[in-house]
Each structure stands twice: as C-alpha cells, then as structure tokens.
C-alpha atoms as a PDB file:
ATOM      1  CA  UNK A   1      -2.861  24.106  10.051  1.00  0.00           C
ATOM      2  CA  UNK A   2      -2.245  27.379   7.811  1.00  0.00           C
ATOM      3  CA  UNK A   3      -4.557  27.116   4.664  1.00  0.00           C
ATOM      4  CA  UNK A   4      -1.159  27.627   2.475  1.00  0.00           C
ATOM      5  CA  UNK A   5       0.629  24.789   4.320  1.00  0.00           C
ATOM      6  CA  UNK A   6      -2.816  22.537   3.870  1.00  0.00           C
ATOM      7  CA  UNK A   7      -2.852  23.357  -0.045  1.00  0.00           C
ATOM      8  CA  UNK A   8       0.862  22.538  -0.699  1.00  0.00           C
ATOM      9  CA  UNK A   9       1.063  19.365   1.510  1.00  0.00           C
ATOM     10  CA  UNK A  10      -2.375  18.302  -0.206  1.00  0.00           C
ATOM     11  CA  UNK A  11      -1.719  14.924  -2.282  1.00  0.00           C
ATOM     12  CA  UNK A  12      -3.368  11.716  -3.628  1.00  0.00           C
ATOM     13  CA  UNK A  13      -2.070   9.486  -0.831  1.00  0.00           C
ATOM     14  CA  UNK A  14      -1.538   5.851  -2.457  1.00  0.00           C
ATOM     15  CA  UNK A  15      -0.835   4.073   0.576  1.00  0.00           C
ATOM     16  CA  UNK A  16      -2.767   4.527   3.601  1.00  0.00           C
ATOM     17  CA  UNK A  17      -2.202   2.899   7.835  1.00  0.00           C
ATOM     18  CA  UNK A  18      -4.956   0.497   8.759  1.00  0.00           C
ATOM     19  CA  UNK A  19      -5.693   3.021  12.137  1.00  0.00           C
ATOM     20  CA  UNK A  20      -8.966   4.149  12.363  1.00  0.00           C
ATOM     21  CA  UNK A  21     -10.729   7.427  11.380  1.00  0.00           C
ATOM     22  CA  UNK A  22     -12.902   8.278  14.037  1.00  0.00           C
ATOM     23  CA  UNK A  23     -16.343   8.800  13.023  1.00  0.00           C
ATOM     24  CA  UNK A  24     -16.631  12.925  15.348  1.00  0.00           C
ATOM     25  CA  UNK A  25     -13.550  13.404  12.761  1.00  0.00           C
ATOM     26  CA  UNK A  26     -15.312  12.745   9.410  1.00  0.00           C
ATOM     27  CA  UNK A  27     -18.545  14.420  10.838  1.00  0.00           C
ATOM     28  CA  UNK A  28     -16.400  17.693  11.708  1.00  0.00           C
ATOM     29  CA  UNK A  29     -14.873  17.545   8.099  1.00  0.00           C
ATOM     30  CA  UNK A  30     -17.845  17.236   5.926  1.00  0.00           C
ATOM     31  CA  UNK A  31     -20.199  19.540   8.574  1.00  0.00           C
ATOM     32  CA  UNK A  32     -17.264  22.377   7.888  1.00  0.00           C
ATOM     33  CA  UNK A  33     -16.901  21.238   4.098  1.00  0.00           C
ATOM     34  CA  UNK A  34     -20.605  22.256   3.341  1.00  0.00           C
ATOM     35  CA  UNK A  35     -19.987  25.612   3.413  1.00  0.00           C
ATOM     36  CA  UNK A  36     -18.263  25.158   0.434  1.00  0.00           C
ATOM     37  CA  UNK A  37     -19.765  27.067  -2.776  1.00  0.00           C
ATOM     38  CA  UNK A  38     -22.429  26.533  -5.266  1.00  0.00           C
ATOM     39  CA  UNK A  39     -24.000  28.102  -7.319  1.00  0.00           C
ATOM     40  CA  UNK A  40     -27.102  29.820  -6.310  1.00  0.00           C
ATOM     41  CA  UNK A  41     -26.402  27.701  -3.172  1.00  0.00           C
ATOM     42  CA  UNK A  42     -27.862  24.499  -4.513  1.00  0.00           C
ATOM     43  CA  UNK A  43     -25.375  21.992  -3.063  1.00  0.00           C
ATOM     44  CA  UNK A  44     -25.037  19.487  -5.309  1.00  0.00           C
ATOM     45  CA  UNK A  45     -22.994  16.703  -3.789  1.00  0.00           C
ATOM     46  CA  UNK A  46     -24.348  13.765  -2.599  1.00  0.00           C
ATOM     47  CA  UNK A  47     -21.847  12.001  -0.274  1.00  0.00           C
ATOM     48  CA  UNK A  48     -21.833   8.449   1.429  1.00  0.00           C
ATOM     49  CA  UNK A  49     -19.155   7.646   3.681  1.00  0.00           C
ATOM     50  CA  UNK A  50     -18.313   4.126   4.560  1.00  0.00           C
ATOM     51  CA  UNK A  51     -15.952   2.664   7.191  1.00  0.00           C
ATOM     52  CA  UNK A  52     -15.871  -0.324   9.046  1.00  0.00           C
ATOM     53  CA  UNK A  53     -17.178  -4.062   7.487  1.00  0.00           C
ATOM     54  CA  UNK A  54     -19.381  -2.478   4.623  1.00  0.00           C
ATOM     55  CA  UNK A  55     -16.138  -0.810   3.400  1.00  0.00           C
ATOM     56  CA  UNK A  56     -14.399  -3.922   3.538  1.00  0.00           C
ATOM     57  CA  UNK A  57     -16.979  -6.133   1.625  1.00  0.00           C
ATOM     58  CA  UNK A  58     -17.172  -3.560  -0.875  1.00  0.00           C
ATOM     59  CA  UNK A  59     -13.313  -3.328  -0.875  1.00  0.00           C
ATOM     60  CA  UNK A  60     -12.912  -7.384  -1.344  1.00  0.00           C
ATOM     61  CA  UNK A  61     -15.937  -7.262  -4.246  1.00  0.00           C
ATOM     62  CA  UNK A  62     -14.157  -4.687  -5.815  1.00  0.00           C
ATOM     63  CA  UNK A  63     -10.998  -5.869  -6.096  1.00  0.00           C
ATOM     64  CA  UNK A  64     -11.957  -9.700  -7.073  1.00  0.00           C
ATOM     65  CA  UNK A  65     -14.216  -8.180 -10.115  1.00  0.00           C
ATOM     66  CA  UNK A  66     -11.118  -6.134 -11.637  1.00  0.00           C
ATOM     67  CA  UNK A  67      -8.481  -9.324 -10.707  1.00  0.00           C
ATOM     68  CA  UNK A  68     -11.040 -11.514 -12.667  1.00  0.00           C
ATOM     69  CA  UNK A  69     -10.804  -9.050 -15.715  1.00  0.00           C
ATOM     70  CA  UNK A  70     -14.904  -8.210 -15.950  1.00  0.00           C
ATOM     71  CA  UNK A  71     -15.773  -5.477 -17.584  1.00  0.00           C
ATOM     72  CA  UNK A  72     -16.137  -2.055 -16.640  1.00  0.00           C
ATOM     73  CA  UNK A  73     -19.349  -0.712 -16.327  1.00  0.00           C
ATOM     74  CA  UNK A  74     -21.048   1.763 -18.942  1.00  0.00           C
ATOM     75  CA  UNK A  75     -19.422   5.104 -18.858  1.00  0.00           C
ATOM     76  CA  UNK A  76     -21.928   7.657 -17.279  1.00  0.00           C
ATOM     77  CA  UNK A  77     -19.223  10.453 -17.826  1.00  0.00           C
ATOM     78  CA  UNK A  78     -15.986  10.196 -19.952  1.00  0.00           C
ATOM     79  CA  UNK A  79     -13.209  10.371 -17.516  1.00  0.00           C
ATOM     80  CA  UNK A  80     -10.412  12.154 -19.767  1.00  0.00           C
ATOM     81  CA  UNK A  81     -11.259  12.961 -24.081  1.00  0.00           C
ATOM     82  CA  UNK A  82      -9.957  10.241 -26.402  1.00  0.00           C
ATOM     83  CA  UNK A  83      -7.327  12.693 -27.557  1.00  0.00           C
ATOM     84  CA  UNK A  84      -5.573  14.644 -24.701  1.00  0.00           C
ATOM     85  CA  UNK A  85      -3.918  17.464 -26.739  1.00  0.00           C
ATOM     86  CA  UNK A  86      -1.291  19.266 -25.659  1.00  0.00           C
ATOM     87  CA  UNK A  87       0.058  20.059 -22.984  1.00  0.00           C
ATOM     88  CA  UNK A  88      -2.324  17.947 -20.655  1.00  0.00           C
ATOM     89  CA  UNK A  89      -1.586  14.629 -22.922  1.00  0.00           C
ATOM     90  CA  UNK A  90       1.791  15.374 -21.711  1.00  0.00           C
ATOM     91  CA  UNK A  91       1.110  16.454 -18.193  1.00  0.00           C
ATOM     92  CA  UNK A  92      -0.964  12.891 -17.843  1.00  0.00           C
ATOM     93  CA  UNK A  93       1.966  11.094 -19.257  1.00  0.00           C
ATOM     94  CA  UNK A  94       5.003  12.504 -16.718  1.00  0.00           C
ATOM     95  CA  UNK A  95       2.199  11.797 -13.940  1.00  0.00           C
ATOM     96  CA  UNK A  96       2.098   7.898 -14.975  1.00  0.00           C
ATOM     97  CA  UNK A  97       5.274   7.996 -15.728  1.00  0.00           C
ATOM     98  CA  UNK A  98       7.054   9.287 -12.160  1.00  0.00           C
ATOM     99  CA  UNK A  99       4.614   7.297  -9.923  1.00  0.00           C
ATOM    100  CA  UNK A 100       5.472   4.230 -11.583  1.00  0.00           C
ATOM    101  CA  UNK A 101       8.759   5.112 -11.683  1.00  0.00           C
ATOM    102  CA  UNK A 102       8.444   5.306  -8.107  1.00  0.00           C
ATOM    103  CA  UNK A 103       7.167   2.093  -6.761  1.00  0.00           C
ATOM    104  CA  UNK A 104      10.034   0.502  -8.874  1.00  0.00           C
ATOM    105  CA  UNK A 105       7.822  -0.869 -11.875  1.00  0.00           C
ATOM    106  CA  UNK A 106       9.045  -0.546 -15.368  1.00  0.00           C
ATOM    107  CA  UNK A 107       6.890   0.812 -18.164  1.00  0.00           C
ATOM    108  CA  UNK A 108       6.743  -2.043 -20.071  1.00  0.00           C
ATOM    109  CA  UNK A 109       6.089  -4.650 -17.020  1.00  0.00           C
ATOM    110  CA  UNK A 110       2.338  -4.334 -17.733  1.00  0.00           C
ATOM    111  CA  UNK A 111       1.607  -7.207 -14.799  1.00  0.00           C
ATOM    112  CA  UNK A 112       3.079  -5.051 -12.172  1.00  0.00           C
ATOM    113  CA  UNK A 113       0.888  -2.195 -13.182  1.00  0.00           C
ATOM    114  CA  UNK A 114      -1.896  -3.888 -13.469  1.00  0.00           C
ATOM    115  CA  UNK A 115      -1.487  -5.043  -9.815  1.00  0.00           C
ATOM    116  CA  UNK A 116      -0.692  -1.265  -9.001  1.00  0.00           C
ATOM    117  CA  UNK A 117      -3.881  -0.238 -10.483  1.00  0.00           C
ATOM    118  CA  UNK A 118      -5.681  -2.715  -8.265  1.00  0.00           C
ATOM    119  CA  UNK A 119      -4.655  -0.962  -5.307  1.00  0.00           C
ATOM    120  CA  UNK A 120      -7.291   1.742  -6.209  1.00  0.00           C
ATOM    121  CA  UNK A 121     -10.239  -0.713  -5.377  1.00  0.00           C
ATOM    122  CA  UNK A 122      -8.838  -1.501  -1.779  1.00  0.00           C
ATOM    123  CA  UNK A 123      -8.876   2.198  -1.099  1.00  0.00           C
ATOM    124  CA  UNK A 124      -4.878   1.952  -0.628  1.00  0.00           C
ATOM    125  CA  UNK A 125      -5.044   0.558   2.632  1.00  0.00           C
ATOM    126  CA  UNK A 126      -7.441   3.111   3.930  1.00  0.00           C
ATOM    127  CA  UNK A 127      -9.927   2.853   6.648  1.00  0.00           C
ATOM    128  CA  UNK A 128     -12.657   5.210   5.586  1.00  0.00           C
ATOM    129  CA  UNK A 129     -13.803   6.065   2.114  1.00  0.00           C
ATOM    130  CA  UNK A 130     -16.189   8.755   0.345  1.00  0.00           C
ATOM    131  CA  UNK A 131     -18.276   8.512  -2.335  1.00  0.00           C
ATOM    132  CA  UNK A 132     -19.481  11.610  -4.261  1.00  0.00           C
ATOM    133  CA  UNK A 133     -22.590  12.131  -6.750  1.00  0.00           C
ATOM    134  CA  UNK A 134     -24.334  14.167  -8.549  1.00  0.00           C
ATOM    135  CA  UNK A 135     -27.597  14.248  -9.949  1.00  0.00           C
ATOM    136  CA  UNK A 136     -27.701  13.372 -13.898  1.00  0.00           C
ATOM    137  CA  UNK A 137     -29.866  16.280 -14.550  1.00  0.00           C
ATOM    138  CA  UNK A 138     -27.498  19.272 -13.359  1.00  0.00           C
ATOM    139  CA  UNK A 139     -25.242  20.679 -15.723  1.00  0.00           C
ATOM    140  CA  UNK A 140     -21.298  21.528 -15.638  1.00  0.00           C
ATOM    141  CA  UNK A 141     -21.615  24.442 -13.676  1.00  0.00           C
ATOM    142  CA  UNK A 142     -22.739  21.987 -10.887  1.00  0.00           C
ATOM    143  CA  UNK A 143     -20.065  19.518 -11.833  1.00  0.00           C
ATOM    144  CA  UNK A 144     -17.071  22.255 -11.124  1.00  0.00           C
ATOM    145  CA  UNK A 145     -19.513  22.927  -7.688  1.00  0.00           C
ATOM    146  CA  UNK A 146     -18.833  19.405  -6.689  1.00  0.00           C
ATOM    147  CA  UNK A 147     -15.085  19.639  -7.287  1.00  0.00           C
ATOM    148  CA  UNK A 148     -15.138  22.788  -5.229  1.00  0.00           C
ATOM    149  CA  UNK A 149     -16.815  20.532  -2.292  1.00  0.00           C
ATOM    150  CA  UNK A 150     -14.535  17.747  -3.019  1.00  0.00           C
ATOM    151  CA  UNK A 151     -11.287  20.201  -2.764  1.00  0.00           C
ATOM    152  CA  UNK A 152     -12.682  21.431   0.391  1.00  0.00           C
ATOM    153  CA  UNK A 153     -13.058  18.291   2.230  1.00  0.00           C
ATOM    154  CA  UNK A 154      -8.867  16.970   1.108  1.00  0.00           C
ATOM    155  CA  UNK A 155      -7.878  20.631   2.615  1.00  0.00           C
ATOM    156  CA  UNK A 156     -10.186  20.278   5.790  1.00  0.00           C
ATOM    157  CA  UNK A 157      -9.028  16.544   6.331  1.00  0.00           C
ATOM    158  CA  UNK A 158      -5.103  18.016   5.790  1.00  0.00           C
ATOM    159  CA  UNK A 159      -6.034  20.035   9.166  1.00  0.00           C
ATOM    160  CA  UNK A 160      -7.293  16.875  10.654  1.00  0.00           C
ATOM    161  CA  UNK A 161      -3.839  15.313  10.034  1.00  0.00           C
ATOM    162  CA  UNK A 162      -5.402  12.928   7.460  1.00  0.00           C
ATOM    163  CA  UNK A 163      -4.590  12.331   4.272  1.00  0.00           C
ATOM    164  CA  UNK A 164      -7.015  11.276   0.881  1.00  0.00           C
ATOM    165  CA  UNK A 165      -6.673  10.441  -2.640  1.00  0.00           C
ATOM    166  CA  UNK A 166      -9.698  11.125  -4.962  1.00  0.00           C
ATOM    167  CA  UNK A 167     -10.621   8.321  -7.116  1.00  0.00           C
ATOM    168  CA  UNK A 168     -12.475   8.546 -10.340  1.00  0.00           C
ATOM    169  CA  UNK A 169     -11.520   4.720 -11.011  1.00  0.00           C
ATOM    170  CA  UNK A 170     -14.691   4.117  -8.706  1.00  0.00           C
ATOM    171  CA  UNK A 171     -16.732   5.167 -11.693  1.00  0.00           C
ATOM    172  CA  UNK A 172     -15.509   1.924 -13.293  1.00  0.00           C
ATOM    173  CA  UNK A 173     -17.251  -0.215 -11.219  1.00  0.00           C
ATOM    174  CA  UNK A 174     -20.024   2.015  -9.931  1.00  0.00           C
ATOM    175  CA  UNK A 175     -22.558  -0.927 -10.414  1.00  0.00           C
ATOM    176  CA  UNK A 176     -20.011  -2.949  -7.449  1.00  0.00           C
ATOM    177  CA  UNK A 177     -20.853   0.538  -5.264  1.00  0.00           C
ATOM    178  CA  UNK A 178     -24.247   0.322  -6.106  1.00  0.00           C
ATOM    179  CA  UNK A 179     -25.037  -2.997  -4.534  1.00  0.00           C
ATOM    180  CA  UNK A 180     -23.764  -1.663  -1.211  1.00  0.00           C
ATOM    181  CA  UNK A 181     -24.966   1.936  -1.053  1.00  0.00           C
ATOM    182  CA  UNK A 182     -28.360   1.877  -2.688  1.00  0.00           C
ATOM    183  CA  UNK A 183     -28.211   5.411  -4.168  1.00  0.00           C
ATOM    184  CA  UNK A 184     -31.430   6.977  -5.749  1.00  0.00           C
ATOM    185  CA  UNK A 185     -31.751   6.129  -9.644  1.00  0.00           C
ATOM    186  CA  UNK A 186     -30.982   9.707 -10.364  1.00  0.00           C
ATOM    187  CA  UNK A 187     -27.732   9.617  -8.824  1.00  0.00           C
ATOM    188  CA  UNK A 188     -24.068   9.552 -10.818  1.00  0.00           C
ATOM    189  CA  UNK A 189     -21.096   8.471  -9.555  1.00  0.00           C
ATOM    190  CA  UNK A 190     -18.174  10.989  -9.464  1.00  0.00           C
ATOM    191  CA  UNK A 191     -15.722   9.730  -7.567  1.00  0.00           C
ATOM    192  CA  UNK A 192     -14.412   8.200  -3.999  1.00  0.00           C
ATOM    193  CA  UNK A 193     -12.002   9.012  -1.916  1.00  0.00           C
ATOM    194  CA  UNK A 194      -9.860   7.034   0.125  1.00  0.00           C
ATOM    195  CA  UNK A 195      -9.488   8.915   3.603  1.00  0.00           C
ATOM    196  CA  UNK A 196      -7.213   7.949   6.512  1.00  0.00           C
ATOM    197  CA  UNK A 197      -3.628   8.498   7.984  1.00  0.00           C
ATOM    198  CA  UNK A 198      -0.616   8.238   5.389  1.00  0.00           C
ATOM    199  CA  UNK A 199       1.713   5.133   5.325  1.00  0.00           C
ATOM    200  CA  UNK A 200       4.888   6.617   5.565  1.00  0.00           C
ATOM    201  CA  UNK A 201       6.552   3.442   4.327  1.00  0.00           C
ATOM    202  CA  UNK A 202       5.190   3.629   0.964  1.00  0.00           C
ATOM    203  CA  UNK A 203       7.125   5.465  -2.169  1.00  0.00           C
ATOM    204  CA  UNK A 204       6.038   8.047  -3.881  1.00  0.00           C
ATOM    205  CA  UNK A 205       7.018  10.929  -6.121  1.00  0.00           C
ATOM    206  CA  UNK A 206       5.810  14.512  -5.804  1.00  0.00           C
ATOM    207  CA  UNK A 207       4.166  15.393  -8.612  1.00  0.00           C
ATOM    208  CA  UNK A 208       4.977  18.794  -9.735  1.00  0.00           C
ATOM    209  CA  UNK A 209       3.311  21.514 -11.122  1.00  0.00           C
ATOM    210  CA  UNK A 210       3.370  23.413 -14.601  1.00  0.00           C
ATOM    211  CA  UNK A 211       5.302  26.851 -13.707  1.00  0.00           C
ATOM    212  CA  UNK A 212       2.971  30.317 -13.247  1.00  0.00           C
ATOM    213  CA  UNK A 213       3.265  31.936 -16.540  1.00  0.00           C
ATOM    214  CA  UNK A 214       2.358  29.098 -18.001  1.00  0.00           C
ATOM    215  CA  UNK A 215      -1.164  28.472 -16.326  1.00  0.00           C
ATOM    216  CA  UNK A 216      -1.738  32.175 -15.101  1.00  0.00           C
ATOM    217  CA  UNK A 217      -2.149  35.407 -17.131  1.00  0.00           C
ATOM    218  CA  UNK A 218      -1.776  38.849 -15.349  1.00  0.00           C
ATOM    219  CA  UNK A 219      -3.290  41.888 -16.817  1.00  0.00           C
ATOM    220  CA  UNK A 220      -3.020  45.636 -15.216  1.00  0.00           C
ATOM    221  CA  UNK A 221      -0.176  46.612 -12.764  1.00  0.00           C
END
C-alpha cells in the first residue's frame, strides 16, 4: 500500500470482525514499527499485545466495572485541559457530535451514549489489542516519541489490511489492565489500541480535517 493511500485511509475503526489477527502479522508490524524515531534513540514505548482468552477476560472485566458505574482510576496524565480553548474545544465538539450523529443516537439520549462509550472497553469487536507505556520518569519529548511509534504501527497495520483505533479511555481503568498484564511499577499507561479487520456493517462518519492554511504556515518561495 502507497504511504499516502495508508495515511488518508488511516481511521479510529469503532467496529471491528471477530476474524483473527494472526500472531507472524502483529510480529511483522511492531518488528517494522521500531524503527520508528526517538530521540537520541531511546525507544520509549513499552508495548503488550494481547489476543486470544486473556483479551477476552480483560475485555468482560472491563466492561462489567464501567456498566456497574465504579470509578475511574486516579488520573496518571490529564487526557484533554479542563478548558479546551479555541479552536480544539470546537474541533472536539463536531468530532462527538458527527459520530454520534452517526450511529443514530441523539445528543440528549445520554443512555445510548453511555452504552456507545462502553464499546471502547470491548475493544469494538476486535480480536487483538495493544497496550502502550511509558516510563513516569521521561519527559514530553518522549511522550510525542511514543505517539510517533504509535502512528507508525496504525500506518504499518493499514498495509497489513487491518484496521485500529487508539484508545486513551484505557487509561480510565488502567488498574483493570494491570491485573492482567503485570507491568513494572514504573510503567504509565498511554493508551490501547484495538487492532483487527474493519466491520463494514457498522456506521460511521469521516471525520474531517481543519483546511491547510489554517494548521500550516509557509515561509520563503
């Protein structure tokens, strides 16, 4: 797959096929993916990848905590400032706003999106699933490295015919991923990543992007 073509079909994928990711698959992905950059080549993602019955226990325990209404778990990183100014308050509001829109559920039916939220915890549907951290002692610079790794994996697993949708909602309940995965102490939880092949049955919106000149400033001729 071209590397434009993999960039522009690139999407969070909220409804995944129950077929299986082979195993050679993921190992080709994240083998090619750590060539990604860092700086001073330090590499700092830590990834876990789960499949199989350990991703489905943690997938049921997930999903029963949030349906019972327990509480999140301490923040270790604030996913989005209390006051998004513009025009990323505004961005993040179209976003919620056309993928609702999309599976049919009004704004003010707060059950249904509850229950759409949910979804995050059972991966969409997906068979595989990533989970991403980072040591609590490196700084932002290493934080941006990670979403460089991240970025590369989605575009590698577009030319592997898969799709993914990152997830910081994991972060939430990163005690529930705990239990299963046994990271070191030192260890934060960025994100997962639900992995597999896209349900083509599902609706979604395209979300779209803020225009060049808006985002991008040229200097020189």
């Amino acid at each position: 797959m071209d590397v434009y073509e993999a960039v522009k079909s690139r999407r969070s994928v909220r409804g995944f096929k129950d077929e299986p990711v082979e195993r050679e698959v993921l190992e080709r992905v994240l083998s090619a993916a750590a060539w990604s950059p860092s700086g001073s080549n330090i590499q700092p993602w830590n990834t876990y990848v789960m499949t199989g019955a350990p991703l489905a226990e943690l997938k049921t325990t997930a999903v029963e905590r949030v349906a019972h209404g327990d509480a999140w778990d301490k923040r270790q990183y604030e996913m989005y400032p209390a006051g998004l100014k513009p025009p990323y308050g505004e961005r993040r509001s179209a976003f919620g706003k056309e993928r609702y829109s999309a599976l049919g559920i009004a704004r003010e039916d707060w059950e249904a999106r509850q229950r759409a939220a949910i979804a995050n915890w059972n991966c969409f549907g997906a068979p595989a699933a990533l989970f991403c951290y980072i040591d609590r002692e490196l700084g932002l610079p290493q934080w941006a490295d990670v979403g460089m790794y991240l970025q590369t994996v989605m575009l590698l697993l577009r030319a592997e015919g898969l799709h993914s949708c990152p997830q910081m909602a994991w972060s939430q309940v990163r005690e529930t991923v705990a239990e299963v995965l046994s990271p070191p102490d030192g260890l934060i939880l960025f994100c997962g990543m639900s992995i597999g092949y896209e349900d083509p049955t599902v609706s979604y919106a395209r979300t779209g992007r803020a225009p060049l000149d808006e985002t991008v400033t040229f200097l020189g001729d």
